[in-house]
N, C-alpha and C. Protein backbone atom coordinates (compact mmCIF):
# COMPACT_ATOMS: atom_id res chain seq x y z
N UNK A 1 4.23 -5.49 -17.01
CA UNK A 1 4.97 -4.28 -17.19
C UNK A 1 5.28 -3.96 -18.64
N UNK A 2 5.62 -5.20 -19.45
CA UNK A 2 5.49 -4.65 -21.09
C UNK A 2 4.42 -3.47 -21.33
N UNK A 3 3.26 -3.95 -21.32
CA UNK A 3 2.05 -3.32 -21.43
C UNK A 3 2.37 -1.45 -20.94
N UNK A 4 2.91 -1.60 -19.34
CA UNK A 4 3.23 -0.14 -19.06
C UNK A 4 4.34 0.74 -19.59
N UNK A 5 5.65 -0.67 -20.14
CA UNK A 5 6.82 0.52 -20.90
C UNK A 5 6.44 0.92 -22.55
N UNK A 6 5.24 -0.18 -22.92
CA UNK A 6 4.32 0.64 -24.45
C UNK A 6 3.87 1.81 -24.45
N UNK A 7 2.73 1.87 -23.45
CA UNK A 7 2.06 3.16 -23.39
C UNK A 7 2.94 3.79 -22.94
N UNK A 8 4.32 4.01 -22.22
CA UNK A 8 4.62 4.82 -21.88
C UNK A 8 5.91 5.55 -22.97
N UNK A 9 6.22 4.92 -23.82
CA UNK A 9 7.00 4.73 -25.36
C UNK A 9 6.27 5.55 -26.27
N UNK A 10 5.09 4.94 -26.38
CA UNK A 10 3.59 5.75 -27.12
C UNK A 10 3.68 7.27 -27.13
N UNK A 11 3.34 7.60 -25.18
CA UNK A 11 3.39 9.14 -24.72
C UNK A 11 4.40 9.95 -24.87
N UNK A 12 5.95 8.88 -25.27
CA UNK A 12 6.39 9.92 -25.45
C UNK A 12 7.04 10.50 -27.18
N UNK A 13 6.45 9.30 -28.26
CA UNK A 13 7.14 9.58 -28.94
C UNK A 13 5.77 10.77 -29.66
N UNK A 14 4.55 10.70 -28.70
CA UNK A 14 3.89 11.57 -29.02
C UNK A 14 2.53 11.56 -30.60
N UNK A 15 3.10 10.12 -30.78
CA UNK A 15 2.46 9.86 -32.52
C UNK A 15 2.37 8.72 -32.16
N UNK A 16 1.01 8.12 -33.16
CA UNK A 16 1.02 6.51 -33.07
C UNK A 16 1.34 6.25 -34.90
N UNK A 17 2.16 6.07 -35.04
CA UNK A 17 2.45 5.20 -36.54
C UNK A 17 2.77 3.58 -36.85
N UNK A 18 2.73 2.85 -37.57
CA UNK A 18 3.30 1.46 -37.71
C UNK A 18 4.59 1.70 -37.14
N UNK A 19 5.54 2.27 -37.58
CA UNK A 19 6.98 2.60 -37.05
C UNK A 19 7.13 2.47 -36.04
N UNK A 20 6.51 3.35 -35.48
CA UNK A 20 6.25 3.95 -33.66
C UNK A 20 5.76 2.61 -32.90
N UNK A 21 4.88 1.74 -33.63
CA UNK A 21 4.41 0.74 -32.86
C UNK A 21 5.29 -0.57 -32.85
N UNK A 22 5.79 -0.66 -33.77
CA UNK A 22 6.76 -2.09 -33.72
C UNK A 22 8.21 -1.38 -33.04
N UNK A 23 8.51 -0.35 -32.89
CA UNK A 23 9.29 -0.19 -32.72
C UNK A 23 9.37 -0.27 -30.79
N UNK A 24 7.93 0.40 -30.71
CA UNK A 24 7.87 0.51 -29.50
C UNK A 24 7.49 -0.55 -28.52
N UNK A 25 6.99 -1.83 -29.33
CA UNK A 25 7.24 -3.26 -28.75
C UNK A 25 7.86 -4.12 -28.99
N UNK A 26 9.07 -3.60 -29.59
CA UNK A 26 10.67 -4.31 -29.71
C UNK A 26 11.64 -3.72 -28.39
N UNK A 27 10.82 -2.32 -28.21
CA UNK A 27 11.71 -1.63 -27.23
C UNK A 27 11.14 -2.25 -25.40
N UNK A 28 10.45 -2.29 -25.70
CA UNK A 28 9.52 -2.41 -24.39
C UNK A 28 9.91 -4.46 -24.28
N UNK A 29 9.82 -4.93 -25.07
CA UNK A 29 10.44 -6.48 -24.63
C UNK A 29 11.71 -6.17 -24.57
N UNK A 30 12.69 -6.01 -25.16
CA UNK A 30 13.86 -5.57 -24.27
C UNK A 30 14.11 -5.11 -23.11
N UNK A 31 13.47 -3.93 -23.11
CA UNK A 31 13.23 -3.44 -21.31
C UNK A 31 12.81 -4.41 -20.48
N UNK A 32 11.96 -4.95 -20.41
CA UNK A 32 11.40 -5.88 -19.73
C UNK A 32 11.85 -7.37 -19.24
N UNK A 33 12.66 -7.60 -20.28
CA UNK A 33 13.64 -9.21 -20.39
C UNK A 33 14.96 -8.52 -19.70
N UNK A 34 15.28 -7.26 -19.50
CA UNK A 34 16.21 -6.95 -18.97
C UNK A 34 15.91 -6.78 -17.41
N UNK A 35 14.56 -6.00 -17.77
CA UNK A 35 14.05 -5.45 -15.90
C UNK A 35 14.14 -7.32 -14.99
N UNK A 36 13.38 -8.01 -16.00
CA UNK A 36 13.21 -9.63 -15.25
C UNK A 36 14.50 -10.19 -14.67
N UNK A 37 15.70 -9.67 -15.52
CA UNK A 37 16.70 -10.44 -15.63
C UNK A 37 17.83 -9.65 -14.50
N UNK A 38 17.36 -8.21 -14.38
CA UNK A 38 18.16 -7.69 -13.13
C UNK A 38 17.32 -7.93 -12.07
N UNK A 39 16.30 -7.59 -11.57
CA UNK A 39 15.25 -8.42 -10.56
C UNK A 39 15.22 -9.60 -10.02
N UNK A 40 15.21 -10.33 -11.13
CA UNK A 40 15.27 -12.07 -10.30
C UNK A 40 14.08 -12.05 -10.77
N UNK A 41 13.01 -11.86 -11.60
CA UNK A 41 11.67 -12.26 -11.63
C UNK A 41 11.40 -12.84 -12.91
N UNK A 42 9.87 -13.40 -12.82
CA UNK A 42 9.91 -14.19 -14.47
C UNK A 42 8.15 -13.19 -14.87
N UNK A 43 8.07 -13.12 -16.11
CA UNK A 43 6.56 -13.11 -16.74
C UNK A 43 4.95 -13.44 -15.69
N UNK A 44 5.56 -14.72 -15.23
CA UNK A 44 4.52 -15.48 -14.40
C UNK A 44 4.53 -15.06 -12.92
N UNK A 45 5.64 -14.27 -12.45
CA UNK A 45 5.34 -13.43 -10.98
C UNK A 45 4.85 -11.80 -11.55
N UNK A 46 5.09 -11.46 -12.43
CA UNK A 46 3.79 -10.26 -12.69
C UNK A 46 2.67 -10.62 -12.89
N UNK A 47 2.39 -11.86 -13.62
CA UNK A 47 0.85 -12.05 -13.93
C UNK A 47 0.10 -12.22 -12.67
N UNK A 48 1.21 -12.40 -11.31
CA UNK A 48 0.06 -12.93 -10.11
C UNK A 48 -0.22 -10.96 -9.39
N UNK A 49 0.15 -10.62 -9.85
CA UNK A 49 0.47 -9.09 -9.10
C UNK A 49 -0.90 -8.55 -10.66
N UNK A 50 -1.16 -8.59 -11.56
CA UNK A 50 -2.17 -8.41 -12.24
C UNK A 50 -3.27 -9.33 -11.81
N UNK A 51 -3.33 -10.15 -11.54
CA UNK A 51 -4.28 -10.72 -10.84
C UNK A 51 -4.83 -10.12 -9.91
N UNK A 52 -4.23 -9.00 -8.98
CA UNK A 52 -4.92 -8.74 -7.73
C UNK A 52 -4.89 -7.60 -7.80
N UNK A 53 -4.96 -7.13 -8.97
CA UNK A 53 -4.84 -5.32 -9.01
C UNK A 53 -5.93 -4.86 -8.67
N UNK A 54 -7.44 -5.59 -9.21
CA UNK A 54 -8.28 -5.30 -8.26
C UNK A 54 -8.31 -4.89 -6.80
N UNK A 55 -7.88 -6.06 -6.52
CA UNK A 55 -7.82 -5.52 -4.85
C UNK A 55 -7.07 -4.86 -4.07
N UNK A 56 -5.84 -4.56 -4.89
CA UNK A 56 -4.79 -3.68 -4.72
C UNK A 56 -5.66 -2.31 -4.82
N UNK A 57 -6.45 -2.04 -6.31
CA UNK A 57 -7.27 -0.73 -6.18
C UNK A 57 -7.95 -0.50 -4.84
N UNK A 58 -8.76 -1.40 -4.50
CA UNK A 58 -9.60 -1.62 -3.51
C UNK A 58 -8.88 -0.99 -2.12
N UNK A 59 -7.75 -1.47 -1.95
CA UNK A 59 -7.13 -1.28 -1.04
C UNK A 59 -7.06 -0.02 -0.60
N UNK A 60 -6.15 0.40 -1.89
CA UNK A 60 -6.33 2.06 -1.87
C UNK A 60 -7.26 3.16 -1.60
N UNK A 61 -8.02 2.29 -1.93
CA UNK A 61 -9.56 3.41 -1.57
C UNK A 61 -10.00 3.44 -0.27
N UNK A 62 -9.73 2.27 0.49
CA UNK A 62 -10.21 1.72 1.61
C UNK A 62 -8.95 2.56 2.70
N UNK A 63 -7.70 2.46 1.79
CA UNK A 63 -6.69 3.77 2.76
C UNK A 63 -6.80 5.44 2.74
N UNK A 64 -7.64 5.37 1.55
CA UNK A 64 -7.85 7.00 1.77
C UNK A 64 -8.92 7.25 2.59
N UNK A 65 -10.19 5.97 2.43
CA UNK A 65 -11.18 6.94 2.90
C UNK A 65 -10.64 6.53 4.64
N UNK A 66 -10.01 5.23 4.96
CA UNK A 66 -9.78 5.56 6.46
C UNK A 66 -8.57 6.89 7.07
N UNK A 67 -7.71 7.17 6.02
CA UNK A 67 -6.74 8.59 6.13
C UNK A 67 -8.06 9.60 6.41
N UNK A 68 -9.11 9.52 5.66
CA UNK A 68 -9.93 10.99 5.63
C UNK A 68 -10.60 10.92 6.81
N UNK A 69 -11.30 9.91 7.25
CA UNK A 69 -11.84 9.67 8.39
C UNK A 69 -11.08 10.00 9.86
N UNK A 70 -9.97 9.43 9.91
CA UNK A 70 -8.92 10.15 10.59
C UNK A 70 -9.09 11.58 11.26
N UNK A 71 -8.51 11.97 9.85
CA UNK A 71 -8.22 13.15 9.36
C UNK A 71 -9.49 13.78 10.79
N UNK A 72 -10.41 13.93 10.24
CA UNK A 72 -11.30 14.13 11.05
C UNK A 72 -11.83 14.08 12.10
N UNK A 73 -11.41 12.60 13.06
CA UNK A 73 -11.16 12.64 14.57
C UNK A 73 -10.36 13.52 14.99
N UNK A 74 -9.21 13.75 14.29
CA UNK A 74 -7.79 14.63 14.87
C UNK A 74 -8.35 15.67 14.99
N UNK A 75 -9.23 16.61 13.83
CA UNK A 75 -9.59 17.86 13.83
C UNK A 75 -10.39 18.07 14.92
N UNK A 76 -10.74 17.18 15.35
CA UNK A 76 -12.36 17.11 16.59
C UNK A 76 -11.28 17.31 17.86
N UNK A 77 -10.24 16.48 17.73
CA UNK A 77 -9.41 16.66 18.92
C UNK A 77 -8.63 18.15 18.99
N UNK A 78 -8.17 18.16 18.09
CA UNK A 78 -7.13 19.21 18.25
C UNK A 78 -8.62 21.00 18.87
N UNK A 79 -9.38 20.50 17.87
CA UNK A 79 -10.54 21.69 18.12
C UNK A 79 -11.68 22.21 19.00
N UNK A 80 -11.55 20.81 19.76
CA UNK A 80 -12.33 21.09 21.23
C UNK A 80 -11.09 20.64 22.19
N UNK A 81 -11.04 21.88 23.05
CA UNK A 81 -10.32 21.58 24.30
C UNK A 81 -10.93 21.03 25.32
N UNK A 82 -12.05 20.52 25.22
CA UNK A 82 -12.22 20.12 26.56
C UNK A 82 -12.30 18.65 26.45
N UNK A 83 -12.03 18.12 25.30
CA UNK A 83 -11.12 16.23 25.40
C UNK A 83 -10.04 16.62 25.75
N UNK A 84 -9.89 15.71 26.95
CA UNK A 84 -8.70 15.52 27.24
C UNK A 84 -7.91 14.21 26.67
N UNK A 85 -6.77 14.77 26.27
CA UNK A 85 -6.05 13.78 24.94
C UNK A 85 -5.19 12.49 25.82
N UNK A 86 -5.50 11.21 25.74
CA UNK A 86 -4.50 10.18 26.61
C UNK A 86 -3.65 9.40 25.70
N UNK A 87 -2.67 9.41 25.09
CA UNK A 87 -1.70 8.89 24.51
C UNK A 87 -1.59 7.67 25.09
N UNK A 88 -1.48 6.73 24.21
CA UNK A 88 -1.27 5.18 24.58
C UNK A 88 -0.33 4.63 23.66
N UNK A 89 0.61 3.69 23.79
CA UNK A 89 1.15 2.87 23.31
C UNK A 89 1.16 1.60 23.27
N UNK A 90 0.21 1.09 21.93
CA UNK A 90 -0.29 -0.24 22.02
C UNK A 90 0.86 -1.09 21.47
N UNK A 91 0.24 -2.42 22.07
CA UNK A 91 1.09 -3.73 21.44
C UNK A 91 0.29 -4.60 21.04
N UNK A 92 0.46 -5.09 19.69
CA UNK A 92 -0.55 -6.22 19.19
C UNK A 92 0.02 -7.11 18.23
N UNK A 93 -0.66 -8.33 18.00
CA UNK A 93 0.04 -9.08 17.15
C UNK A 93 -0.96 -9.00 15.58
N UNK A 94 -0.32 -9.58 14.40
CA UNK A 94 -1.12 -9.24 13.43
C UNK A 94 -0.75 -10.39 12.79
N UNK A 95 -1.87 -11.14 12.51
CA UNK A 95 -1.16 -12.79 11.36
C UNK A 95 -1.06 -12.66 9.85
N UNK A 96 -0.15 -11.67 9.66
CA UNK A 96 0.15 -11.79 8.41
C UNK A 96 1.52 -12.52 7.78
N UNK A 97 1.45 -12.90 6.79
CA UNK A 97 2.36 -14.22 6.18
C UNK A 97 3.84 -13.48 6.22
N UNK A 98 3.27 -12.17 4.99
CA UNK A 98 4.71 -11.94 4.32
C UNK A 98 5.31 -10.50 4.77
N UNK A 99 7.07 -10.60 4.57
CA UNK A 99 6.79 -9.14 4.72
C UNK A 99 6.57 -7.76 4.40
N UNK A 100 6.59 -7.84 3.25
CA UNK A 100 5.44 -6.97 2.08
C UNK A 100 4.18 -7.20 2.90
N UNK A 101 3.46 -7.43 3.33
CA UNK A 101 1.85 -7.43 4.08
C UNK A 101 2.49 -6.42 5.48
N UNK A 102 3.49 -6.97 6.36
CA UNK A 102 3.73 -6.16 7.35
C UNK A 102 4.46 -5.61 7.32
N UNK A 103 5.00 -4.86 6.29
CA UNK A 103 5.22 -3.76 5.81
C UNK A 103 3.83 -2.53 5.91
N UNK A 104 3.20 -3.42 4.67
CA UNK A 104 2.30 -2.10 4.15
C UNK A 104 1.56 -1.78 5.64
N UNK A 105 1.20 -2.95 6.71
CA UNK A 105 0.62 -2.99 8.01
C UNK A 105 0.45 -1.49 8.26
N UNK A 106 2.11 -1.75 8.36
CA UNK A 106 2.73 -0.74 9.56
C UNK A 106 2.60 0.46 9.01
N UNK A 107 3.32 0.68 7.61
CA UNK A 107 2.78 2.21 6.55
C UNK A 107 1.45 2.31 6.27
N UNK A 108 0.38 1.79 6.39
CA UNK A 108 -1.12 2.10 6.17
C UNK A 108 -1.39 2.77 7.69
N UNK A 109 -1.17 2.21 9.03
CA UNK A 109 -0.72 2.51 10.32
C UNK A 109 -0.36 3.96 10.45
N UNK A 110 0.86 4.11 9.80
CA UNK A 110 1.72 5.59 9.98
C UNK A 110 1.00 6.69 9.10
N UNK A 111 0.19 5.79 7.81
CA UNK A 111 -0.10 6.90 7.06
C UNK A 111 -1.50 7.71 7.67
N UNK A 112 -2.60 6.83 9.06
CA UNK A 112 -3.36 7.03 9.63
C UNK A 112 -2.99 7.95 10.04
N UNK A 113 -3.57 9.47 9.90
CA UNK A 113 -3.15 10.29 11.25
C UNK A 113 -3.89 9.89 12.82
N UNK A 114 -2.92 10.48 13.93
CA UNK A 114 -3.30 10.27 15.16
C UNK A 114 -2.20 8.69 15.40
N UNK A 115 -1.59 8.24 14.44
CA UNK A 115 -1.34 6.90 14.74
C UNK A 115 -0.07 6.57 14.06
N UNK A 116 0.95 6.33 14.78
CA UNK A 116 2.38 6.03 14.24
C UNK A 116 3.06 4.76 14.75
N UNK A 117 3.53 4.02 13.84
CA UNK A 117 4.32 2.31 14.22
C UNK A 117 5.19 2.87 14.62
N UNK A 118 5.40 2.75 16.24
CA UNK A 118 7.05 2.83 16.98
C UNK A 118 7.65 2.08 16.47
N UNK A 119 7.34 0.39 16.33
CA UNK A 119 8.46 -0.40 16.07
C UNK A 119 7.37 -1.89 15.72
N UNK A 120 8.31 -2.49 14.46
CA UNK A 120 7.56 -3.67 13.51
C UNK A 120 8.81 -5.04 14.31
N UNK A 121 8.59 -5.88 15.18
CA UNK A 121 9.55 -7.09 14.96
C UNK A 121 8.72 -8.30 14.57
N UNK A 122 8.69 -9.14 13.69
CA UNK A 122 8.01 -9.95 13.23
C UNK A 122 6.79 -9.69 12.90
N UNK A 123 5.34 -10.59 13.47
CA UNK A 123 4.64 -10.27 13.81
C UNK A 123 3.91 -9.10 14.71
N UNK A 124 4.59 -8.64 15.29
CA UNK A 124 4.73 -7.68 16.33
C UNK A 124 4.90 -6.25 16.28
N UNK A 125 3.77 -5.54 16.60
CA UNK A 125 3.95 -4.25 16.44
C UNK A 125 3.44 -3.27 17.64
N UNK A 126 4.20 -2.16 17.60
CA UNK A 126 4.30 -1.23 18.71
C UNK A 126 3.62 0.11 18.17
N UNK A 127 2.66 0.42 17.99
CA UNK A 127 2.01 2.02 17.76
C UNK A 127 1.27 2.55 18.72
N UNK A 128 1.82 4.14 18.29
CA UNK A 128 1.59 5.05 19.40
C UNK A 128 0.31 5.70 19.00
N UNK A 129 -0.52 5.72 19.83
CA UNK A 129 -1.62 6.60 19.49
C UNK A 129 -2.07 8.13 20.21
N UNK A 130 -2.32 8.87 19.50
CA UNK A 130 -2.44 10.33 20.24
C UNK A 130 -3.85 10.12 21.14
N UNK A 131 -4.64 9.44 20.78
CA UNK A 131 -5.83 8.71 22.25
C UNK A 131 -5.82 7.59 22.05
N UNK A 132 -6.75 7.73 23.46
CA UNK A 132 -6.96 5.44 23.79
C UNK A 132 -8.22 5.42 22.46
N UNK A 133 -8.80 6.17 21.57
CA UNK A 133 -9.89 5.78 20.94
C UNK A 133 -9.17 5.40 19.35
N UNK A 134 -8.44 6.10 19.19
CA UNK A 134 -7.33 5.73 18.00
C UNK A 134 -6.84 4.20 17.84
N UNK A 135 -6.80 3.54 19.39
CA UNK A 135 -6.11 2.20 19.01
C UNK A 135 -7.05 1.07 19.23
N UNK A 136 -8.47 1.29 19.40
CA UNK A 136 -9.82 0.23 19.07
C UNK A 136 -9.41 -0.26 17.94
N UNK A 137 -9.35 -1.85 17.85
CA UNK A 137 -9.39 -2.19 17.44
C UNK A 137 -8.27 -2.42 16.29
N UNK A 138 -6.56 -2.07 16.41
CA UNK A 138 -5.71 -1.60 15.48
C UNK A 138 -5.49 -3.51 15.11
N UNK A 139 -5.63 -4.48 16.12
CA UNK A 139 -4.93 -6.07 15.54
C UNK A 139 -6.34 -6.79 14.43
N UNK A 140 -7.63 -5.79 14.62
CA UNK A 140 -8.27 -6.99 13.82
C UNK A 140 -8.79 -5.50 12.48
N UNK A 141 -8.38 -4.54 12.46
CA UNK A 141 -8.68 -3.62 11.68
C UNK A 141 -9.41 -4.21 10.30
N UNK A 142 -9.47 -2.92 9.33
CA UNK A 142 -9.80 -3.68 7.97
C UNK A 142 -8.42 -3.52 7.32
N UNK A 143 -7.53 -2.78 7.58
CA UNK A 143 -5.91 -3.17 6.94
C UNK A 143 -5.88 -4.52 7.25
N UNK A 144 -5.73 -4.94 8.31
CA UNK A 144 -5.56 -6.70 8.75
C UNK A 144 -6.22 -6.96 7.86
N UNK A 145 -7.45 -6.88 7.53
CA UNK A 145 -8.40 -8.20 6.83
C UNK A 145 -8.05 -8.17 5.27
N UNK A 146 -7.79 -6.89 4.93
CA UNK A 146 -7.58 -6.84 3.10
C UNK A 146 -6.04 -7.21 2.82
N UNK A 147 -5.55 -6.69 3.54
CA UNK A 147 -4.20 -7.13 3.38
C UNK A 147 -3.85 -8.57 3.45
N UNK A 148 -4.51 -9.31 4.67
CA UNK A 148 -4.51 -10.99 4.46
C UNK A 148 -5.25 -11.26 3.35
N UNK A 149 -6.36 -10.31 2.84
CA UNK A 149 -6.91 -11.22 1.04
C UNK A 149 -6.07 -11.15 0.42
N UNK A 150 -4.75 -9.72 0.37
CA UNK A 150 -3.80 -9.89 -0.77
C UNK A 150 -2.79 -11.38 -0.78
N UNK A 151 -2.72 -11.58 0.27
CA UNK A 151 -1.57 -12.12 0.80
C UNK A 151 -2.21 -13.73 -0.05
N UNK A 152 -3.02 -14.22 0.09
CA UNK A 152 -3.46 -15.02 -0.21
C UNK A 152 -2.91 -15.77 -1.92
């Protein structure tokens, strides 16, 4: 996060000078020894969260293009009347460690259209689907699988 309160010191003082630059990584380790120190965190639990930013990107991409994909069953549904729509409410279990992982589960889940987490208890989750074709496959998905690489 040093790194992000620089550039973001940089943008705003609008100029890069010697001044501007020592000044702006005297300012930014302060911020930062302060952010650690109200947080509870050290240097060495960001470096593991830079470590996986890769796959954090990855992730993201892998949630839009399944949002867009979505996106697109729904339109098929909502636009031919002659599917008839069967709402189901699945239950499944998901082996993820932490709860930051079943967290994001359940919000990658909700952010799916056609598909909303009724309810997260532990392992355990309750989503509703606007059809039975929406919930193929929701316990071994590819959220499950990338999300257990983060977790790792």
């Amino acid at each position: 996060m040093p790194v992000l309160y620089f550039l973001f010191f940089i943008v705003l003082c609008g100029k890069i000078t010697v001044e501007t630059v020592l000044f702006g990584i005297g300012i930014s380790a302060v911020v930062s020894a302060f952010i650690y120190k109200l947080k509870g965190k050290t240097f060495k639990d960001e470096l593991i969260i830079w470590k996986k930013i890769w796959k954090i990107i990855a992730y993201m991409f892998i949630l839009v293009n399944e949002v867009f994909l979505a996106n697109i069953d729904m339109i098929e549904v909502v636009l031919q009347s002659k599917i008839e729509v069967k709402p189901v409410l699945v239950f499944f279990k998901a082996p993820l460690k932490t709860t930051k992982g079943r967290v994001a589960l359940a919000n990658s889940i909700t952010l799916t259209p056609g598909t909303i987490t009724a309810s997260m208890v532990g392992d355990y989750y309750a989503v509703h689907c606007i059809d039975v074709g929406f919930s193929e496959g929701l316990d071994s998905s590819i959220f499950v699988e990338k999300i257990t690489e983060l977790e790792e």
